[in-house]
N, C-alpha and C. Protein backbone atom coordinates (compact mmCIF):
# COMPACT_ATOMS: atom_id res chain seq x y z
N UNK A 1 11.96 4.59 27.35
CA UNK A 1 11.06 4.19 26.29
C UNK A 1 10.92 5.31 25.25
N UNK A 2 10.32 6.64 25.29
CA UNK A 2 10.83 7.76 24.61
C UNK A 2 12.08 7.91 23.67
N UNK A 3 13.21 7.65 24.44
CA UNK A 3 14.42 7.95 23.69
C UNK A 3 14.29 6.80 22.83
N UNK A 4 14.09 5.39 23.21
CA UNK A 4 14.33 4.67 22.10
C UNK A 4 13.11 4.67 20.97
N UNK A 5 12.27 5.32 21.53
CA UNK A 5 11.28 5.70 20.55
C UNK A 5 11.40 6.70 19.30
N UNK A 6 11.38 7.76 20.12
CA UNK A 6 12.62 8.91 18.55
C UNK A 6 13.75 8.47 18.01
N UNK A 7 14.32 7.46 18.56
CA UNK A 7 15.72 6.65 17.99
C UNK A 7 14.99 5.97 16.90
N UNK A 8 14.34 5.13 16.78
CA UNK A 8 13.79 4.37 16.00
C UNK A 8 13.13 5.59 14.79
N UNK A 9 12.14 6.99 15.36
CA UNK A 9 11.86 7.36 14.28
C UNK A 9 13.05 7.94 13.41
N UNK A 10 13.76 8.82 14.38
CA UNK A 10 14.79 9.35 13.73
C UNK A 10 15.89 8.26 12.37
N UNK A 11 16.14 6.85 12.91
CA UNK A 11 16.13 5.81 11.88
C UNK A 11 16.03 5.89 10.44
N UNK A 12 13.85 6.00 11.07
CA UNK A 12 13.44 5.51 9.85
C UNK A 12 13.10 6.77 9.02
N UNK A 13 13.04 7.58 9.59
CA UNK A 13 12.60 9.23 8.56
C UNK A 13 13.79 9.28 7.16
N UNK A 14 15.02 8.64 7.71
CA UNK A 14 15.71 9.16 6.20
C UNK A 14 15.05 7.72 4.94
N UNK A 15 14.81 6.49 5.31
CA UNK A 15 14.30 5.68 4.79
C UNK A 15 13.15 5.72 3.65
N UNK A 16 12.29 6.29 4.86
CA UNK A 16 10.74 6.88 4.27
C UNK A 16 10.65 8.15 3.36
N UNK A 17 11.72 9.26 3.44
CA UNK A 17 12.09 10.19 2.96
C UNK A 17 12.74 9.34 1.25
N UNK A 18 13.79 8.47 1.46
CA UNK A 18 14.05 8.35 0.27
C UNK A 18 13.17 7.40 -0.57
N UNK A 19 12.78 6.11 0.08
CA UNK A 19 11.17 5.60 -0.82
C UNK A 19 10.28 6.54 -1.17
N UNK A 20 10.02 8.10 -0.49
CA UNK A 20 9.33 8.66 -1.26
C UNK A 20 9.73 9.20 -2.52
N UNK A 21 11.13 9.93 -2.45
CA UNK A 21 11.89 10.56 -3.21
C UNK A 21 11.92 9.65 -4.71
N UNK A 22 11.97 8.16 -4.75
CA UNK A 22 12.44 7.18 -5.52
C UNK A 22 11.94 6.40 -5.90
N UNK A 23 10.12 6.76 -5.48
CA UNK A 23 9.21 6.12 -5.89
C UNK A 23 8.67 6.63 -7.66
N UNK A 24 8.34 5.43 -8.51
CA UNK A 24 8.51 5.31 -10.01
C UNK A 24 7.29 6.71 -9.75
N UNK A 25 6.84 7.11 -11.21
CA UNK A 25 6.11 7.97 -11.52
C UNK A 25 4.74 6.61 -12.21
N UNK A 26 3.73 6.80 -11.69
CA UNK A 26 2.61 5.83 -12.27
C UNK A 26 1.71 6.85 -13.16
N UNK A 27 1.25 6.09 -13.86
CA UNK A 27 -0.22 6.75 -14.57
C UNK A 27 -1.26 6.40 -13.98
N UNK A 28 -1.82 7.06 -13.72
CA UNK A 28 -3.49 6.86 -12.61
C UNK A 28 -4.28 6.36 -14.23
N UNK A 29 -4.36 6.34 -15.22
CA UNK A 29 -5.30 5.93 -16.02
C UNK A 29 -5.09 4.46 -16.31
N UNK A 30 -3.58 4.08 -16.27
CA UNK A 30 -3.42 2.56 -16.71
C UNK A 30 -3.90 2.18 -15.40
N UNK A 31 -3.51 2.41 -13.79
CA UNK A 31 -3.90 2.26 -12.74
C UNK A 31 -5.37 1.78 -12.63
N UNK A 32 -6.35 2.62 -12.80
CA UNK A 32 -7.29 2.34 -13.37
C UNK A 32 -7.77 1.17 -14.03
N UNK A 33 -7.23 0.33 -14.82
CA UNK A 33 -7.11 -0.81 -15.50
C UNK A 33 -6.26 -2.18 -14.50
N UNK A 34 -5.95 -1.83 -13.44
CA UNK A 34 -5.05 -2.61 -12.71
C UNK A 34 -5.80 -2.82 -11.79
N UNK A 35 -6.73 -2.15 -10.98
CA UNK A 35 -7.02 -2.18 -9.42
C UNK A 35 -8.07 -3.35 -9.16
N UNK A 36 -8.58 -4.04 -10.37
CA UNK A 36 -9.82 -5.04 -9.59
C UNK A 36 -9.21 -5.73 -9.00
N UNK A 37 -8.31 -6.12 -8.72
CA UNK A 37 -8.05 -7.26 -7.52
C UNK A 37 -8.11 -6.34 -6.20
N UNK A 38 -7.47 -5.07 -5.81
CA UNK A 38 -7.58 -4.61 -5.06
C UNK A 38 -9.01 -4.41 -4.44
N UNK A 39 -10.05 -3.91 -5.13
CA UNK A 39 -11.03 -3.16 -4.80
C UNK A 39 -12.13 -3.70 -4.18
N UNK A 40 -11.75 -5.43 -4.30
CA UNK A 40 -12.67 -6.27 -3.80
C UNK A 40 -12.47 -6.37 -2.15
N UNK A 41 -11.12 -5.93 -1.53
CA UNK A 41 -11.11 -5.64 -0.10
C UNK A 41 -10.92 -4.40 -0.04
N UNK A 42 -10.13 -3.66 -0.77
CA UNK A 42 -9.44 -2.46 -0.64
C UNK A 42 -10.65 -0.76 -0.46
N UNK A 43 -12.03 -1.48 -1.54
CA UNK A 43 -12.47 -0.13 -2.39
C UNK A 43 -14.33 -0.42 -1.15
N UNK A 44 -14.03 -1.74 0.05
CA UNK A 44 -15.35 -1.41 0.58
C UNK A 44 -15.55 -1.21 1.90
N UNK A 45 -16.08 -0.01 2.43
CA UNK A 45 -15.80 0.85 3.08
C UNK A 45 -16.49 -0.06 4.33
N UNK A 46 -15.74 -0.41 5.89
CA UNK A 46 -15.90 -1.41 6.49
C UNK A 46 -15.51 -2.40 6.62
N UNK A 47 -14.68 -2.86 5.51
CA UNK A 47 -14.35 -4.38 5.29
C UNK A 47 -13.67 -5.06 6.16
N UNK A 48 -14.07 -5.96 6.62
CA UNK A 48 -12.93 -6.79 7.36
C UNK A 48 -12.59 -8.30 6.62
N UNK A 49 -11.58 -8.73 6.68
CA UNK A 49 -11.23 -10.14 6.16
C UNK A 49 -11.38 -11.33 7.41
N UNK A 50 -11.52 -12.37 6.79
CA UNK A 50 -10.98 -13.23 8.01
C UNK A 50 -9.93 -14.27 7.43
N UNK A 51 -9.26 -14.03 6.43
CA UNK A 51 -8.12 -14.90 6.47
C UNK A 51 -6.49 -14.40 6.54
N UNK A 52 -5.81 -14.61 7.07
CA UNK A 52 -5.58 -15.53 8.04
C UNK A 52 -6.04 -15.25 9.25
N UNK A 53 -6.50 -13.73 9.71
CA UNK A 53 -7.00 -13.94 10.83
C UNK A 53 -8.25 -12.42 10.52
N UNK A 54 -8.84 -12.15 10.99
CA UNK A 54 -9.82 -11.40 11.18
C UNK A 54 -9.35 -9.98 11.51
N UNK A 55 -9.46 -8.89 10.87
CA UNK A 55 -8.69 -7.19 10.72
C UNK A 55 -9.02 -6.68 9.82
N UNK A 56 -9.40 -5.30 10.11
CA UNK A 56 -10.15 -4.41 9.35
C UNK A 56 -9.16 -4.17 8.18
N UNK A 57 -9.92 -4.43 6.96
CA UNK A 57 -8.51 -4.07 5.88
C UNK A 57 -8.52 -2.42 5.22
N UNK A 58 -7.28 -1.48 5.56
CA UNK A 58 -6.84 -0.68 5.24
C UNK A 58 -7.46 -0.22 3.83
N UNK A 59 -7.95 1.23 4.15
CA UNK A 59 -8.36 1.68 2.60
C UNK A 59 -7.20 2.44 1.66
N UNK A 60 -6.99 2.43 1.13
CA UNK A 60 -5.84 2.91 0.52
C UNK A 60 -6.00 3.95 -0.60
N UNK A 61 -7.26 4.74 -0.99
CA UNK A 61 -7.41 5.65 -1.64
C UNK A 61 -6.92 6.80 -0.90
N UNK A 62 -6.36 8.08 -1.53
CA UNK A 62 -5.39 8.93 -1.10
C UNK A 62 -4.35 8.53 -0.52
N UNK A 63 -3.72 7.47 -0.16
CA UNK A 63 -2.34 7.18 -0.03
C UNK A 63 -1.24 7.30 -0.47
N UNK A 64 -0.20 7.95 -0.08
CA UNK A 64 1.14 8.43 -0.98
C UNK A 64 1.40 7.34 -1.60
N UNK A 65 2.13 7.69 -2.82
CA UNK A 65 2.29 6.64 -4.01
C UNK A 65 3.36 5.40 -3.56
N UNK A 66 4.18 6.24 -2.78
CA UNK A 66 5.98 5.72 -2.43
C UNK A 66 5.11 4.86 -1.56
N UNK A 67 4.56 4.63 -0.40
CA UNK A 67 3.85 3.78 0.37
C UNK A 67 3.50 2.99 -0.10
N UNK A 68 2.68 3.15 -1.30
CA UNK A 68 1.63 1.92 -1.24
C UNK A 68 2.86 0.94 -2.64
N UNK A 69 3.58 1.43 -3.03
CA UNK A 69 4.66 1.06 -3.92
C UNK A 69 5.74 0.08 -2.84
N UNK A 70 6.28 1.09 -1.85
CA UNK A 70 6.99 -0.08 -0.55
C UNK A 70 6.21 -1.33 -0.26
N UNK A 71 4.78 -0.87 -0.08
CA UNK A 71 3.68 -1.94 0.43
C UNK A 71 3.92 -3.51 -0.23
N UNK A 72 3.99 -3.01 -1.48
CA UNK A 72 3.65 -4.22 -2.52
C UNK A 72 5.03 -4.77 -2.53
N UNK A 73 5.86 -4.20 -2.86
CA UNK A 73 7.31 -4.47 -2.67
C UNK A 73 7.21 -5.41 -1.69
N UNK A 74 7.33 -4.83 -0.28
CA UNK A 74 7.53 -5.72 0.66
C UNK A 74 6.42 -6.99 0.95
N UNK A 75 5.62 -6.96 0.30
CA UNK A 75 4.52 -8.07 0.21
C UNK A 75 5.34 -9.09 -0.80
N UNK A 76 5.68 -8.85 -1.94
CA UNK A 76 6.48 -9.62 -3.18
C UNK A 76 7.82 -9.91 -2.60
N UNK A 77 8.10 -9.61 -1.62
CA UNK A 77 9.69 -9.89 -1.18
C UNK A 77 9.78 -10.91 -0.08
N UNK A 78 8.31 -10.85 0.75
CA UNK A 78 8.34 -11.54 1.76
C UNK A 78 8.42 -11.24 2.88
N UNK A 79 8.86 -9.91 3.03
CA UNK A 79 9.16 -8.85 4.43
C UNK A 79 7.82 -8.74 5.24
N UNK A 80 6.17 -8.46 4.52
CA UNK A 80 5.28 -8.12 4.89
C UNK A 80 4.85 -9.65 4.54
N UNK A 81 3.70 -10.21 5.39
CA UNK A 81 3.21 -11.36 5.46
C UNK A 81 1.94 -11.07 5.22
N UNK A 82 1.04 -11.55 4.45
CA UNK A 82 -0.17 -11.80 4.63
C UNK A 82 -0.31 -12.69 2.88
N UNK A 83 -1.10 -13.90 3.31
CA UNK A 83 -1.07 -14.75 1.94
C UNK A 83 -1.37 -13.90 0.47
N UNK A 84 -2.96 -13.52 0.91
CA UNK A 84 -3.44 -13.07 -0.69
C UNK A 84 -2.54 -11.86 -1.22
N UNK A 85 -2.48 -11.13 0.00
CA UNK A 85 -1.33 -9.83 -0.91
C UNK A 85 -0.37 -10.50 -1.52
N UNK A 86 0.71 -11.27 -0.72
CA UNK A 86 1.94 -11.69 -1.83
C UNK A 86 1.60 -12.20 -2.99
N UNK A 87 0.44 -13.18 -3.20
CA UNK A 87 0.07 -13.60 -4.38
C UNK A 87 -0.09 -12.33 -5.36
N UNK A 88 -0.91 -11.81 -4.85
CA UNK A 88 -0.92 -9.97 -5.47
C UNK A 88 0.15 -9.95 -6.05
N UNK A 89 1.02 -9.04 -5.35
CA UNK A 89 2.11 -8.72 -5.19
C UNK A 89 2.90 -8.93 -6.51
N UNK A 90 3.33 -10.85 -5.92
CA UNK A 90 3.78 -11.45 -6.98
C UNK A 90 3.75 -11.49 -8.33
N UNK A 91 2.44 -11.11 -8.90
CA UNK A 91 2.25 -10.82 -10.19
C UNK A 91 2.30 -9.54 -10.42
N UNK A 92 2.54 -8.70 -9.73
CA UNK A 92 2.72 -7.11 -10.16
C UNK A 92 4.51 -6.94 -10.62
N UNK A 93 4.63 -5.80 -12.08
CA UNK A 93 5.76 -5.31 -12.38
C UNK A 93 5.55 -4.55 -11.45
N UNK A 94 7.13 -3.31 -11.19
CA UNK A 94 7.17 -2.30 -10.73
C UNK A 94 6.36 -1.59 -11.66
N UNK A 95 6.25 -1.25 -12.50
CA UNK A 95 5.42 -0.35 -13.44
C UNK A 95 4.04 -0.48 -13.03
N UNK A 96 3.04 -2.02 -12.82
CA UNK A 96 2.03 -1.92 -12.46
C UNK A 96 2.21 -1.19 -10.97
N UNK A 97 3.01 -1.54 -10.20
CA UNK A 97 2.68 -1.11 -8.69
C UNK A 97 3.17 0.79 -9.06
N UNK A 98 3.55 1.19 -10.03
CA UNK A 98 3.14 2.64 -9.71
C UNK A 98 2.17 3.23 -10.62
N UNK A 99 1.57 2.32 -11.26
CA UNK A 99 0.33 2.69 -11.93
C UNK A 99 -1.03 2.46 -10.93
N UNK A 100 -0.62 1.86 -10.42
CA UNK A 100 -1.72 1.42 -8.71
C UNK A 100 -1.77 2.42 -8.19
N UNK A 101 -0.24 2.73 -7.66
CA UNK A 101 -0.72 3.70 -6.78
C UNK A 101 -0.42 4.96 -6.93
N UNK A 102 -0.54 5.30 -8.58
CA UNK A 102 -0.62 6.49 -9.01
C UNK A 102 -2.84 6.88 -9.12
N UNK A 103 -3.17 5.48 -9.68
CA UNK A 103 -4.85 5.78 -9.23
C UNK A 103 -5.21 5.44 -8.19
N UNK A 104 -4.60 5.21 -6.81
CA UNK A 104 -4.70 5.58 -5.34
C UNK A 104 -4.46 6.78 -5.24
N UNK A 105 -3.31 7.51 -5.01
CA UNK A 105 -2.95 8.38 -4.96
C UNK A 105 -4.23 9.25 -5.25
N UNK A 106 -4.67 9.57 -6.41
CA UNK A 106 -5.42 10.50 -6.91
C UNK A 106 -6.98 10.17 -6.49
N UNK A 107 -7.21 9.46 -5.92
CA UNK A 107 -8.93 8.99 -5.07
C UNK A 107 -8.97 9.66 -4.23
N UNK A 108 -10.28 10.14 -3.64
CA UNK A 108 -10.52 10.57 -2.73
C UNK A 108 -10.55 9.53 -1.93
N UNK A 109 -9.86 10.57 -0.29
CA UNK A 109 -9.46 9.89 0.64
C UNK A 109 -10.68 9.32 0.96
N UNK A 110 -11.06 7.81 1.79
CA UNK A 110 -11.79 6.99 2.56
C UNK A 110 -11.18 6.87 3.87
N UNK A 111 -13.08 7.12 4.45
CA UNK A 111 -12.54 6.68 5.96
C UNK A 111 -13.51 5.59 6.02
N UNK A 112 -13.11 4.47 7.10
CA UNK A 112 -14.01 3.90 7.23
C UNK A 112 -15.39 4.12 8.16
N UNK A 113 -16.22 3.18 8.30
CA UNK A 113 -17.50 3.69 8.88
C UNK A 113 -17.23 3.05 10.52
N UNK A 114 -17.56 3.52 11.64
CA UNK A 114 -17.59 3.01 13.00
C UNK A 114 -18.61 2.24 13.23
């Protein structure tokens, strides 16, 4: 279990290495102008959803840019499942998704509350 465990990271490290490397450059100020759809799950500290099923939703302030840029990607592509994101998603350019998460990026990190 181990070995195929570092197999898998070893995998994915050059992957994650180059989505970071090749992630667009955003402006955190247009970002800024982009995030209300996010902030209504994204920006409240606790939140849980219940559609489609009930899970604490991920805060995403201080998050590397290349991440939350894959995120959306793979939400708009179909790879990552969850309804309202792809709708998201769907309407985002690449330009908006690194203006997103160029004003992620630059937030102070959130934790949530226990």
């Amino acid at each position: 279990m181990i070995r195929l465990m570092t197999l898998a990271a070893a995998m994915l490290l050059p992957a994650i290495a180059a989505a970071q490397a090749a992630a667009p450059v955003g402006d955190p100020q247009k970002g800024a102008q982009k995030v209300q759809m996010c902030q209504g799950c994204h920006g409240i500290v606790g939140w849980r959803t219940a559609y489609p099923e009930v899970y604490k939703v991920p805060k995403i302030a201080g998050q590397h840019p290349a991440y939350i840029i894959a995120a959306l990607k793979e939400y708009k592509s179909g790879s990552r499942s969850h309804p309202s994101m792809k709708a998201i998603a769907a309407s985002l350019s690449d330009a908006d998704m690194a203006d997103i998460a160029a004003y992620y990026n630059q937030a102070p990190l959130q934790t949530a509350e226990k």
